[in-house]
N, C-alpha and C. Protein backbone atom coordinates (compact mmCIF):
# COMPACT_ATOMS: atom_id res chain seq x y z
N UNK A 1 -62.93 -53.17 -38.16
CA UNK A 1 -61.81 -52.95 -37.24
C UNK A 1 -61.92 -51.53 -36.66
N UNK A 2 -61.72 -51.39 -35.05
CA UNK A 2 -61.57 -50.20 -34.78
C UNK A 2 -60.28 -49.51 -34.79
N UNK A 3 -60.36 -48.46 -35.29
CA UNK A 3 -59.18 -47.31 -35.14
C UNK A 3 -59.57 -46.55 -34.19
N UNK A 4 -58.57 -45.88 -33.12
CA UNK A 4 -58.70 -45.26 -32.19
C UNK A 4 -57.42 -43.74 -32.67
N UNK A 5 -57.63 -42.46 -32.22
CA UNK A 5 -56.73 -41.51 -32.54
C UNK A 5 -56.55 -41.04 -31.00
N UNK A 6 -55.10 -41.13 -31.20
CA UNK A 6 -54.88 -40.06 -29.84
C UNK A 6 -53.83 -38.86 -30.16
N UNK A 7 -54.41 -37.90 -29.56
CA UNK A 7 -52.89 -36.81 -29.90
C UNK A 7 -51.87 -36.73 -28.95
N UNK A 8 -50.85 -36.35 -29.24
CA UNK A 8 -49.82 -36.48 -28.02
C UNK A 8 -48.69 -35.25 -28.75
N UNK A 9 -48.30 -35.13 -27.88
CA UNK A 9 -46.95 -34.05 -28.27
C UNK A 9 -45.82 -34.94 -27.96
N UNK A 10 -45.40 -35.58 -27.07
CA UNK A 10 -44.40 -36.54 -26.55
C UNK A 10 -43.98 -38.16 -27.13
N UNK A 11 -45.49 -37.88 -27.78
CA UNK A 11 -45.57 -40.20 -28.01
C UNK A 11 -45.75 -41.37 -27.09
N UNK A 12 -45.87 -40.19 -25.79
CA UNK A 12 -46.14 -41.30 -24.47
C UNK A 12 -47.36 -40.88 -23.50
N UNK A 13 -47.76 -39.59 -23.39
CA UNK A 13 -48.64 -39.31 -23.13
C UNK A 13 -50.26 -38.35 -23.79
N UNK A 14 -51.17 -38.68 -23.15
CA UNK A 14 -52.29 -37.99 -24.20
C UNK A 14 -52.34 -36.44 -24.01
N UNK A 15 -52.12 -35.59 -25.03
CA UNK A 15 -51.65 -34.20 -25.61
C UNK A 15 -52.83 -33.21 -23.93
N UNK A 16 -51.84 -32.57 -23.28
CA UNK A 16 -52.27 -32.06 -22.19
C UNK A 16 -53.12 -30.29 -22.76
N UNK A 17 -54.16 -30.13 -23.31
CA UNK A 17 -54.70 -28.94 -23.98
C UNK A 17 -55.36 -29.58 -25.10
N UNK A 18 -55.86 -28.66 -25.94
CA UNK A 18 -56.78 -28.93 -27.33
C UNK A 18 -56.14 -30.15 -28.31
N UNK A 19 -57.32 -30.61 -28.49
CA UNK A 19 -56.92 -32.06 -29.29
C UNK A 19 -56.25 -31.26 -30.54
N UNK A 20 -56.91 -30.55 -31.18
CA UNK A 20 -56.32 -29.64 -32.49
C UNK A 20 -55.40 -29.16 -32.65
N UNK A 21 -54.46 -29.22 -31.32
CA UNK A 21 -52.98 -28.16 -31.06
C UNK A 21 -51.61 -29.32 -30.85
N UNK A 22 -52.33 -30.67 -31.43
CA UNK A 22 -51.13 -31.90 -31.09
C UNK A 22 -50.28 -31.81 -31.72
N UNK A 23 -49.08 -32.10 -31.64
CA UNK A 23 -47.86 -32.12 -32.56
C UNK A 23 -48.36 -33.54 -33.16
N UNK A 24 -48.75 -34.67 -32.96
CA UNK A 24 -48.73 -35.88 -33.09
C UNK A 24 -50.09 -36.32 -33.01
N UNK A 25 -50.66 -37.05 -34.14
CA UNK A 25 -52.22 -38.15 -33.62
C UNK A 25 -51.32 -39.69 -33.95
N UNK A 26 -51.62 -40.31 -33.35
CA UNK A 26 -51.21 -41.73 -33.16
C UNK A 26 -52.62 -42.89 -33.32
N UNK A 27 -52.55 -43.22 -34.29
CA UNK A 27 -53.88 -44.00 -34.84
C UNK A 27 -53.75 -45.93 -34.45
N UNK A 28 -54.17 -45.97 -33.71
CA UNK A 28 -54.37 -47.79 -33.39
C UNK A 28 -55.27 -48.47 -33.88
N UNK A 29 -54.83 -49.32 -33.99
CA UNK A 29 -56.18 -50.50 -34.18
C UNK A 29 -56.27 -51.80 -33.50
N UNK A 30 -57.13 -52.60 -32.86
CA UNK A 30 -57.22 -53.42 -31.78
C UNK A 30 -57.47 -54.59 -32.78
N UNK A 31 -56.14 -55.74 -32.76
CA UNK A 31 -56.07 -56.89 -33.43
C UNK A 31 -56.25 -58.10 -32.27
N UNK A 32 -56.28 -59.32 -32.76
CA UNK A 32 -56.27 -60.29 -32.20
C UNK A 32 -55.01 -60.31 -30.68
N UNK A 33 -54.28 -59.71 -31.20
CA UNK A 33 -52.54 -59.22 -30.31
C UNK A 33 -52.54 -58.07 -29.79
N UNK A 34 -53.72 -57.45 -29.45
CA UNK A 34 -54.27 -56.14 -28.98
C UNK A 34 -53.94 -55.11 -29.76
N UNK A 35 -53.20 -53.98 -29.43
CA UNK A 35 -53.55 -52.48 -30.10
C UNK A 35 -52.13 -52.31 -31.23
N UNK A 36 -52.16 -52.38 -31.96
CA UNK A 36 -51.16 -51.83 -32.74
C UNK A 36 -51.06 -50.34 -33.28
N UNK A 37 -50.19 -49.40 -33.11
CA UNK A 37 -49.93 -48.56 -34.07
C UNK A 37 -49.81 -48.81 -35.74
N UNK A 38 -50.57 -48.45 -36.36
CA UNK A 38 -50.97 -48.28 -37.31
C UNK A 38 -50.33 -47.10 -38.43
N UNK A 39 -50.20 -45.78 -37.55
CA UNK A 39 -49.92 -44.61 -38.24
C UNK A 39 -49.79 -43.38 -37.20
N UNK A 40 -48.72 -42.72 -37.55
CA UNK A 40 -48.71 -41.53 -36.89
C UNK A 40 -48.64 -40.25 -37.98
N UNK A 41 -49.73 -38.96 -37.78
CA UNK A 41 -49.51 -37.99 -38.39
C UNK A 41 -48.92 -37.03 -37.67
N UNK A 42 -48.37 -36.27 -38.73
CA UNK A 42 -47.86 -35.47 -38.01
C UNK A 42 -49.12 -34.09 -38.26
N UNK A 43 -49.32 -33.05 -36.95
CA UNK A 43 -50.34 -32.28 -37.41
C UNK A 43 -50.09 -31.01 -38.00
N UNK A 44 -50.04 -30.81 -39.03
CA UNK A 44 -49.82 -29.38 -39.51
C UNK A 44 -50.14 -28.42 -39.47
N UNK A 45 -51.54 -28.60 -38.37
CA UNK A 45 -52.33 -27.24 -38.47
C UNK A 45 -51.90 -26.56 -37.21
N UNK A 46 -50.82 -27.52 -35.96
CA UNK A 46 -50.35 -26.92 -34.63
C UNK A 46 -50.20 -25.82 -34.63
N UNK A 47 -50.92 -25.11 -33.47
CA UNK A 47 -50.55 -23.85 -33.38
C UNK A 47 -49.25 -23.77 -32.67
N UNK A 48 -48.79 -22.61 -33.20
CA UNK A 48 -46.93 -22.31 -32.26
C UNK A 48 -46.77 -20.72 -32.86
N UNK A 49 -45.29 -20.23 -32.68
CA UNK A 49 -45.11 -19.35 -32.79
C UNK A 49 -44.71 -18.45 -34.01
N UNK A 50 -45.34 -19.15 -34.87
CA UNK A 50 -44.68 -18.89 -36.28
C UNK A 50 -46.19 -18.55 -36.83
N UNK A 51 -47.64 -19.64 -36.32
CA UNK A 51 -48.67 -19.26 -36.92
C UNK A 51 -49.15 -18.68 -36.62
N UNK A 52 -50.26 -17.70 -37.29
CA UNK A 52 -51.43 -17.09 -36.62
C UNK A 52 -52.27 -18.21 -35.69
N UNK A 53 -53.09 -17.54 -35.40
CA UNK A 53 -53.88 -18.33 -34.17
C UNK A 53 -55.05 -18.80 -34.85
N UNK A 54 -55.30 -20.28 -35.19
CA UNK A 54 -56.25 -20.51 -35.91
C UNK A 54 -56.85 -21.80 -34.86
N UNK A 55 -57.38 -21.19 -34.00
CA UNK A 55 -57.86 -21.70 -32.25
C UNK A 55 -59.65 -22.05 -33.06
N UNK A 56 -59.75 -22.94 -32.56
CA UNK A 56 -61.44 -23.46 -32.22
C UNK A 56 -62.19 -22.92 -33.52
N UNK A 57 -61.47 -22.92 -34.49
CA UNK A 57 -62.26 -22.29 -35.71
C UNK A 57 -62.97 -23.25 -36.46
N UNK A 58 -64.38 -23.48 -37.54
CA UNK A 58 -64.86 -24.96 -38.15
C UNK A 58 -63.90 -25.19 -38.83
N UNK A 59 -62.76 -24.09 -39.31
CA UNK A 59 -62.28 -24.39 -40.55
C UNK A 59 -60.88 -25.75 -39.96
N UNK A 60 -60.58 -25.30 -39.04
CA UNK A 60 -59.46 -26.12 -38.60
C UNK A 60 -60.14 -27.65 -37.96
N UNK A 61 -61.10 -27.57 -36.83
CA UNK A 61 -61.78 -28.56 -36.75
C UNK A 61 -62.19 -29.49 -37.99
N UNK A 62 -62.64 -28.77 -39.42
CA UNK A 62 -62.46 -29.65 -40.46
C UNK A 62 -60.97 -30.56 -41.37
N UNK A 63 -60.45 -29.73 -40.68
CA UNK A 63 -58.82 -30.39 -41.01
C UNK A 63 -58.39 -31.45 -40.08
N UNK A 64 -58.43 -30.64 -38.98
CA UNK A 64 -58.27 -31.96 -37.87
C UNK A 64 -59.32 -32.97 -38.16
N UNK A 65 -60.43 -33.08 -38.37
CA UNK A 65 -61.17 -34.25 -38.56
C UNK A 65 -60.57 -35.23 -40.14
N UNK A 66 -59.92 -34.16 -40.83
CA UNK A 66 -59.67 -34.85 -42.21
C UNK A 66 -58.81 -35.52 -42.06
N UNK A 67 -57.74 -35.34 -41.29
CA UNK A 67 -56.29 -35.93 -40.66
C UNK A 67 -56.40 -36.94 -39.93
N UNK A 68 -57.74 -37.34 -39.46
CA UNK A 68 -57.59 -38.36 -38.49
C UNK A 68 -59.40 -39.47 -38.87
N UNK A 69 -59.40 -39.25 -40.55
CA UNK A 69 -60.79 -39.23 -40.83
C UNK A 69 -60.95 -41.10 -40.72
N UNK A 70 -60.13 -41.84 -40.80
CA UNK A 70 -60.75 -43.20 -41.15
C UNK A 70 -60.19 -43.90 -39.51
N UNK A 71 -60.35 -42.93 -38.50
CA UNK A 71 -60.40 -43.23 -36.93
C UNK A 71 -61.86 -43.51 -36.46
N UNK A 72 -62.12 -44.16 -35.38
CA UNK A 72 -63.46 -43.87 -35.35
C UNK A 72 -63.87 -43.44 -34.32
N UNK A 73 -62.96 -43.51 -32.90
CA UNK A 73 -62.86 -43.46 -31.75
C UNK A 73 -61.47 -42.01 -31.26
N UNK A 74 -61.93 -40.64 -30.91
CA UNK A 74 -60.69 -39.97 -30.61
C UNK A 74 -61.03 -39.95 -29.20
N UNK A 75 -60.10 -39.84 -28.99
CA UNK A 75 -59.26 -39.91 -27.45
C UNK A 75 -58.94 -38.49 -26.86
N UNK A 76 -59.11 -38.01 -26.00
CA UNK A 76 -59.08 -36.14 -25.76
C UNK A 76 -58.76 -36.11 -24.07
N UNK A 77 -57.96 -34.88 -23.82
CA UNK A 77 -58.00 -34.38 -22.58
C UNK A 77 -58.95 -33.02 -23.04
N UNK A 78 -58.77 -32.12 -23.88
CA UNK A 78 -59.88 -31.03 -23.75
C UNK A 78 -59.60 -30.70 -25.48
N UNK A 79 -61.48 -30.33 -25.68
CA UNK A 79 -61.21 -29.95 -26.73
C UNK A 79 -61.77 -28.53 -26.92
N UNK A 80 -61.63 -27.96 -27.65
CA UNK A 80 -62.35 -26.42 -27.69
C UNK A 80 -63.72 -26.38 -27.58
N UNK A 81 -64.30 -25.07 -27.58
CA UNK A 81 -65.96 -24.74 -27.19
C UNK A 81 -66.48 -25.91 -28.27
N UNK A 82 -67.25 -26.96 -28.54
CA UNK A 82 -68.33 -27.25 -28.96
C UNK A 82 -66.97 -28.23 -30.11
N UNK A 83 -66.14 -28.25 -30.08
CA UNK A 83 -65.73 -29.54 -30.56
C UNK A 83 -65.77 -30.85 -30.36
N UNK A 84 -66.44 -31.45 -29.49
CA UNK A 84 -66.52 -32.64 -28.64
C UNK A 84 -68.09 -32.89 -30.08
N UNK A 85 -68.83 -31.30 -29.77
CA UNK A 85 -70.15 -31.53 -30.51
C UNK A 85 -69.98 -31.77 -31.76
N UNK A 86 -68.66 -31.16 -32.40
CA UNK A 86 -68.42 -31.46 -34.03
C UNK A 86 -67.91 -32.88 -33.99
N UNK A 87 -67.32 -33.19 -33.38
CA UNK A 87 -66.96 -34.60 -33.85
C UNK A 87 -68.14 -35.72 -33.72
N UNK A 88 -68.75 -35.72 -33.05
CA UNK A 88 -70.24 -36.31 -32.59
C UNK A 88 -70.84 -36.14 -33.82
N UNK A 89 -70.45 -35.31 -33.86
CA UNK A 89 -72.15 -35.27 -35.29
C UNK A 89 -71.29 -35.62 -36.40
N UNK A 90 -69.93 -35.98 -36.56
CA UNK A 90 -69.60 -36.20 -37.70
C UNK A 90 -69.15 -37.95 -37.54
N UNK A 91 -70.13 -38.50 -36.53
CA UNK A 91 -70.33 -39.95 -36.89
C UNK A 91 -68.91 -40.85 -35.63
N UNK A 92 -68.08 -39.53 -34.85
CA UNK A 92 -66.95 -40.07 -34.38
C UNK A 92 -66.98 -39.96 -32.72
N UNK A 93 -67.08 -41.37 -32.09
CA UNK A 93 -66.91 -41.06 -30.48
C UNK A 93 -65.84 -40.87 -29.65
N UNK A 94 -66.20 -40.09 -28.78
CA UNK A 94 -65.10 -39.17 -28.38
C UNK A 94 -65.09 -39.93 -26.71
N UNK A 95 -63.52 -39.84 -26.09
CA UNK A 95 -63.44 -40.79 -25.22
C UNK A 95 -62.75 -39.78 -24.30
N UNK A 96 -62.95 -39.31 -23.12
CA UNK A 96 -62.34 -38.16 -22.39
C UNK A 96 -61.64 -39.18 -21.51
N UNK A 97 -60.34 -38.64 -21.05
CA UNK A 97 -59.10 -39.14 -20.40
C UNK A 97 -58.34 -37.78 -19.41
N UNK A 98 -57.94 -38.24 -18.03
CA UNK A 98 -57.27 -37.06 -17.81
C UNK A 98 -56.45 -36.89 -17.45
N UNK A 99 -55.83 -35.65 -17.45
CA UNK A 99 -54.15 -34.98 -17.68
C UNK A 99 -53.33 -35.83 -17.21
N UNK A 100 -52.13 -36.09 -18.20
CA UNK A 100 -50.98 -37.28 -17.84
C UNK A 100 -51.19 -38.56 -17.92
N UNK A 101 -52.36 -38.63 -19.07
CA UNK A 101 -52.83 -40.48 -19.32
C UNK A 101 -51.67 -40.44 -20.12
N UNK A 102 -50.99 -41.90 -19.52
CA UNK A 102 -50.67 -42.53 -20.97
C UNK A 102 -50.81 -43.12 -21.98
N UNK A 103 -50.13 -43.12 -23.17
CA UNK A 103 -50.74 -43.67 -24.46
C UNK A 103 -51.51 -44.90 -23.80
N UNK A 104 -50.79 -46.00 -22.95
CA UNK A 104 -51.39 -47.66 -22.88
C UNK A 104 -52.55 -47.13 -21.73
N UNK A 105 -52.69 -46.58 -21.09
CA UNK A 105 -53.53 -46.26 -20.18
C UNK A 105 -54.89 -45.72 -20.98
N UNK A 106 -54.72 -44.46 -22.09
CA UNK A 106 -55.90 -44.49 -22.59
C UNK A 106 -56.74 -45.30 -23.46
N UNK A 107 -55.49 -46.62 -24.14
CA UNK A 107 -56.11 -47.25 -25.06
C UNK A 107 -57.19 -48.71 -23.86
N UNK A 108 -56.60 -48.81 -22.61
CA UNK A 108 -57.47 -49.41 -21.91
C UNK A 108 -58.72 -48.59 -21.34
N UNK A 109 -58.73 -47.34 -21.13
CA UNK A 109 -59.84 -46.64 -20.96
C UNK A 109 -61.07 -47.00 -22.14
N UNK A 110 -60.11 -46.51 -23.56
CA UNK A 110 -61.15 -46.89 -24.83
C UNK A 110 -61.89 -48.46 -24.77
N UNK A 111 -60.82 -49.03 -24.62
CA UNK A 111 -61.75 -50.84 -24.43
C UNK A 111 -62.70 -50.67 -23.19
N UNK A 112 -62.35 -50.14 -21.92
CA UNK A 112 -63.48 -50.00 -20.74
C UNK A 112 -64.83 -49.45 -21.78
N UNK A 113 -64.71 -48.37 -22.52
CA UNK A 113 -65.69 -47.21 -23.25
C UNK A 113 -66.29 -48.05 -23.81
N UNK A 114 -66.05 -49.71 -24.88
CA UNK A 114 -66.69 -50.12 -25.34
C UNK A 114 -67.30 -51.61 -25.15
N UNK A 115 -66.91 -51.46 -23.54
CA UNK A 115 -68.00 -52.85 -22.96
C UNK A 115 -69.40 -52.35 -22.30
């Protein structure tokens, strides 16, 4: 079964900046009845105004990948320098979408991605 991750800050559209800075990943999976939500995390590593700035670092890229690890497909408007490359090499395809997709809009992009 595929799982697909998208981040979003809103719940309706795909997170406009770094996949790593989502308030929200929203995890689907494509059933017989098409896409169901599955799970939403919440992300703890968001940057805001309370944290230090822990921007494009491996260490956070390894968190964000841990948070969204049994996805197989993430969904992105932009991700930091050479994160597109970490997730790639860690076995996960990455599906670019742009600014103001919505959630149902990118999960039909992902099905276009895999015909």
């Amino acid at each position: 079964m595929v799982c697909v991750v998208i981040p979003t800050d809103d719940k309706k559209t795909v997170k406009l900046g770094h996949f790593g800075d989502a308030k929200y990943y929203l995890h689907y999976v494509k059933g017989e009845d098409g896409w169901t939500l599955v799970s939403e995390v919440v992300n703890p590593y968001k940057e805001d105004e309370e944290h230090e700035h822990e921007h494009n670092t491996l260490e956070k890229r390894q968190k964000i990948l841990e948070l969204n690890k049994d996805c197989d497909i993430f969904v992105y408007t932009v991700f930091g320098p050479g994160g597109e490359d970490f997730m790639k090499k860690h076995g996960k395809v990455v599906v670019r979408v742009k600014p103001r997709t919505t959630i149902e809009e990118a999960l039909r992009a992902v099905e276009e991605s895999l015909h």
